[in-house]
C-alpha atoms as a PDB file:
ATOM      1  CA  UNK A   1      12.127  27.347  44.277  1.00  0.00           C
ATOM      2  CA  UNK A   2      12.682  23.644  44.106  1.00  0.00           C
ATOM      3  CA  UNK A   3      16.041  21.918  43.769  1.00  0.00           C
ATOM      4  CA  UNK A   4      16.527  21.121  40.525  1.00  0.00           C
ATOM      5  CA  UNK A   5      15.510  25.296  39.492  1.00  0.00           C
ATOM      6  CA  UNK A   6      17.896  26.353  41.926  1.00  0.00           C
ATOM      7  CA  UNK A   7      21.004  23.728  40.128  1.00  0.00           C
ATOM      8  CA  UNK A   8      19.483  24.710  36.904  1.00  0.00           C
ATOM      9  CA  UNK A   9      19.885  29.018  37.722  1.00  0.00           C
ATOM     10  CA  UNK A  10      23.471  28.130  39.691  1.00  0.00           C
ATOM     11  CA  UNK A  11      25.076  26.502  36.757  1.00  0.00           C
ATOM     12  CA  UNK A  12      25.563  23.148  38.444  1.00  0.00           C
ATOM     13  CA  UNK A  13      23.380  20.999  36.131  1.00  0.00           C
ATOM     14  CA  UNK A  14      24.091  21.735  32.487  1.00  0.00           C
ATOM     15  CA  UNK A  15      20.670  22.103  30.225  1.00  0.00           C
ATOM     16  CA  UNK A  16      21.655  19.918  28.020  1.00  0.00           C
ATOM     17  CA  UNK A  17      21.617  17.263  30.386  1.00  0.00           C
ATOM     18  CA  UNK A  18      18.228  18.293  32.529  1.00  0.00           C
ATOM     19  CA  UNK A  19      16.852  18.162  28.625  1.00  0.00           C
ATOM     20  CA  UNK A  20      17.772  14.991  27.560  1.00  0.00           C
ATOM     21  CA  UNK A  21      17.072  13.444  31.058  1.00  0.00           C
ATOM     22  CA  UNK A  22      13.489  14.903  30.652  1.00  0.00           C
ATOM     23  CA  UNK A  23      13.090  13.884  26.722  1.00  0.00           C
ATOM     24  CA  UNK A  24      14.668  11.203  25.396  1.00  0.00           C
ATOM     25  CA  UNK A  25      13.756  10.506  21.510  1.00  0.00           C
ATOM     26  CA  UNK A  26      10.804   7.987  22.935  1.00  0.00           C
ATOM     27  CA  UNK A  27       9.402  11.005  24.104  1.00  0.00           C
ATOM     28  CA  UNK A  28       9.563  13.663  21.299  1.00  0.00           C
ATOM     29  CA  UNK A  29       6.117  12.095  19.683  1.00  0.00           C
ATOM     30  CA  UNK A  30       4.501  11.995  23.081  1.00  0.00           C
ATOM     31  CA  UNK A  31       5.445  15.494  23.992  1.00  0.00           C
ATOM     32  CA  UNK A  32       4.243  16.367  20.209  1.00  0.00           C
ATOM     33  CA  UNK A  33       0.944  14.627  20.290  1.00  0.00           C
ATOM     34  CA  UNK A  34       0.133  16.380  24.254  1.00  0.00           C
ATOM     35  CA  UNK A  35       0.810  20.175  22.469  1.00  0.00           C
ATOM     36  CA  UNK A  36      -1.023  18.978  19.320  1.00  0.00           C
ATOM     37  CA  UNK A  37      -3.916  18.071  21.528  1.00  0.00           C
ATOM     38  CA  UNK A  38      -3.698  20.917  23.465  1.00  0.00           C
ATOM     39  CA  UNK A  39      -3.760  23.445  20.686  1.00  0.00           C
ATOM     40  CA  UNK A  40      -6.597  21.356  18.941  1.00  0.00           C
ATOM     41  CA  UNK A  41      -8.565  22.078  22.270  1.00  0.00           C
ATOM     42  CA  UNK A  42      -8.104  25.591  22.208  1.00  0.00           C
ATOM     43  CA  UNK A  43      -9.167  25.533  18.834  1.00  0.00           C
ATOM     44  CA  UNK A  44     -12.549  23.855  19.894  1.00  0.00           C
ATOM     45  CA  UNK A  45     -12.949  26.585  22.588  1.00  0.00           C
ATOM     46  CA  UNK A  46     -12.431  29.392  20.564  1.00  0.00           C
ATOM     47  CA  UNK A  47     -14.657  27.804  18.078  1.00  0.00           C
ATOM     48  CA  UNK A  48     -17.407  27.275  20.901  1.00  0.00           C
ATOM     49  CA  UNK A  49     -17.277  30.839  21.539  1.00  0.00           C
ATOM     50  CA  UNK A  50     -17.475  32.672  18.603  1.00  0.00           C
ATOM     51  CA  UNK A  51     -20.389  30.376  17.334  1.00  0.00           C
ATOM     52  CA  UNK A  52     -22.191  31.337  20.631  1.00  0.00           C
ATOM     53  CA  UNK A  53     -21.167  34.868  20.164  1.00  0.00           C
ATOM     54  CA  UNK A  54     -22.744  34.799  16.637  1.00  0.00           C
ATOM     55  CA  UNK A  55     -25.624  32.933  17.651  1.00  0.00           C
ATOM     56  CA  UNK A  56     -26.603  35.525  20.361  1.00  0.00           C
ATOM     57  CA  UNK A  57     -25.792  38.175  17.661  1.00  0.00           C
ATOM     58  CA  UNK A  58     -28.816  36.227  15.377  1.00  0.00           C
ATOM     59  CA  UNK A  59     -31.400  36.355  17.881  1.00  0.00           C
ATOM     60  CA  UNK A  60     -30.992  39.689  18.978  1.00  0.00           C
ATOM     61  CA  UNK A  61     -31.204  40.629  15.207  1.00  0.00           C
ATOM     62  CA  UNK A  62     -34.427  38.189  14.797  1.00  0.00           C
ATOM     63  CA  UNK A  63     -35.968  39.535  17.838  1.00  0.00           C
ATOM     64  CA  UNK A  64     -35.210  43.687  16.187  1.00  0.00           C
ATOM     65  CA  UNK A  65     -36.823  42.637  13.023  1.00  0.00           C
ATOM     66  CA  UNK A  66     -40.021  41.656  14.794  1.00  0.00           C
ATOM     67  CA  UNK A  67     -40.225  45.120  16.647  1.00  0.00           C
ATOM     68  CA  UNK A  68     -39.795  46.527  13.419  1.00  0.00           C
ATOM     69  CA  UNK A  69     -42.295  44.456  12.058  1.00  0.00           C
ATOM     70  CA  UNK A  70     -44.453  45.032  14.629  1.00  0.00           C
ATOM     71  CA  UNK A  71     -44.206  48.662  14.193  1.00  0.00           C
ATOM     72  CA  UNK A  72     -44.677  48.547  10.580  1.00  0.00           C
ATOM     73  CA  UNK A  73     -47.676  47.142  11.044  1.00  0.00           C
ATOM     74  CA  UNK A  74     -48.912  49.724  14.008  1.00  0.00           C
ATOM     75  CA  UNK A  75     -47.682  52.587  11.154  1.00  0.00           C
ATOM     76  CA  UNK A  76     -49.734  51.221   8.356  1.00  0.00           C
ATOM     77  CA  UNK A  77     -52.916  51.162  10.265  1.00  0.00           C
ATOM     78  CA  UNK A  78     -51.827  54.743  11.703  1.00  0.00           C
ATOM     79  CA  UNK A  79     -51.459  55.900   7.785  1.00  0.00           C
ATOM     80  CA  UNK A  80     -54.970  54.370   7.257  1.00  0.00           C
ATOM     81  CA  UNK A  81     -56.925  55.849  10.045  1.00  0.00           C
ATOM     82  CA  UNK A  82     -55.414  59.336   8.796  1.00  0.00           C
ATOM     83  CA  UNK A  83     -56.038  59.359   5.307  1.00  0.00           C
ATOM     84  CA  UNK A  84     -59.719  58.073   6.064  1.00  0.00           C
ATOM     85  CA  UNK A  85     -62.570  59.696   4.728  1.00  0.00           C
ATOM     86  CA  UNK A  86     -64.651  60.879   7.414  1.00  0.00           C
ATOM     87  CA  UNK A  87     -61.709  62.297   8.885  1.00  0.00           C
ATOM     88  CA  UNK A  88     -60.314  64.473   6.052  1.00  0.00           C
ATOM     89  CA  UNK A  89     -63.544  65.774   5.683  1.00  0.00           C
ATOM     90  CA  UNK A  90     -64.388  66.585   9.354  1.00  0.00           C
ATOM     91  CA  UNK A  91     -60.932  68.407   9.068  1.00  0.00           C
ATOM     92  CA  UNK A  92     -61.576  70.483   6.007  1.00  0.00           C
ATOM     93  CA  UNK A  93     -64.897  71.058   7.005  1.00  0.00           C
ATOM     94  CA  UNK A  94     -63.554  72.374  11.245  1.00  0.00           C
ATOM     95  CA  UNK A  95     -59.881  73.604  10.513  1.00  0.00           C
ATOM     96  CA  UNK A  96     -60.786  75.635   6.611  1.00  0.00           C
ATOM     97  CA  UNK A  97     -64.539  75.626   6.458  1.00  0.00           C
ATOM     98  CA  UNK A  98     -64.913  74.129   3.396  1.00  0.00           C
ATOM     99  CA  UNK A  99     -67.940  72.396   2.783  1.00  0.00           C
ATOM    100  CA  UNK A 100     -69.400  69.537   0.522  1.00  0.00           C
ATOM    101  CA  UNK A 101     -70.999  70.997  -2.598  1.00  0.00           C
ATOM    102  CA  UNK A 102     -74.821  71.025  -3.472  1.00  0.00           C
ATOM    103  CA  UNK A 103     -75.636  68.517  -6.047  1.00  0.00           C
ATOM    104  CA  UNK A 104     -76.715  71.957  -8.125  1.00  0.00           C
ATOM    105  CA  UNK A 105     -73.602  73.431  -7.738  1.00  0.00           C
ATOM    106  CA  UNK A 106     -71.518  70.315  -9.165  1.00  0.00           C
ATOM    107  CA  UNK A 107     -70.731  70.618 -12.637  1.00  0.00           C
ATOM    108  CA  UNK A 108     -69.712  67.275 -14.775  1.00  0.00           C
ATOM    109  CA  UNK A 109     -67.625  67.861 -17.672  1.00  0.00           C
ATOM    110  CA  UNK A 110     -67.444  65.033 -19.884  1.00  0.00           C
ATOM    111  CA  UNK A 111     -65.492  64.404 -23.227  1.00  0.00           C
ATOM    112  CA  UNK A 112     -66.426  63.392 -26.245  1.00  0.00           C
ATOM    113  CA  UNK A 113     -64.523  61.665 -28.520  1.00  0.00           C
END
């Protein structure tokens, strides 16, 4: 502890005086301006931050909606290539044993009006 904390603590130098020793009223605007400028600065750092933050938060949402894009994409062709025509047939045709009609046996209904 230096000297003047250990006069302060023993009662020797009043407060009063270590106070108004420290900061006169020439002082009071200078002391004011340093903790303005000093809470300004914080402000700029916690600014700084949570724009990064939310700027990483952007991307990673940017780079999620490509993968789902992506594998939008890789669905829709799956949902084509399953409801193609060759293949629902080769599947009725293997898995039921259904087969394509003679020409004889279709019948065409029509209406007339």
């Amino acid at each position: 502890m230096n000297a003047a904390a250990r006069l302060l603590n023993q009662g020797v130098l009043p407060r009063s005086w270590v106070i108004s020793t420290f900061f006169d009223k020439t002082q009071v605007p200078l002391v004011m301006m340093v903790f303005a400028v000093v809470v300004s600065a914080l402000g700029v750092i916690y600014v700084a931050n949570t724009a990064r933050s939310l700027n990483a938060n952007i991307q990673q949402a940017m780079t999620e909606r490509q993968q789902l894009h992506v594998q939008w994409g890789q669905l829709l062709l799956e949902k084509s290539t399953w409801t193609m025509q060759a293949r629902i047939q080769n599947t009725a045709e293997g898995k039921f044993n259904m087969i394509v009609p003679s020409s004889k046996s279709v019948v065409v209904i029509t209406s007339e009006r």
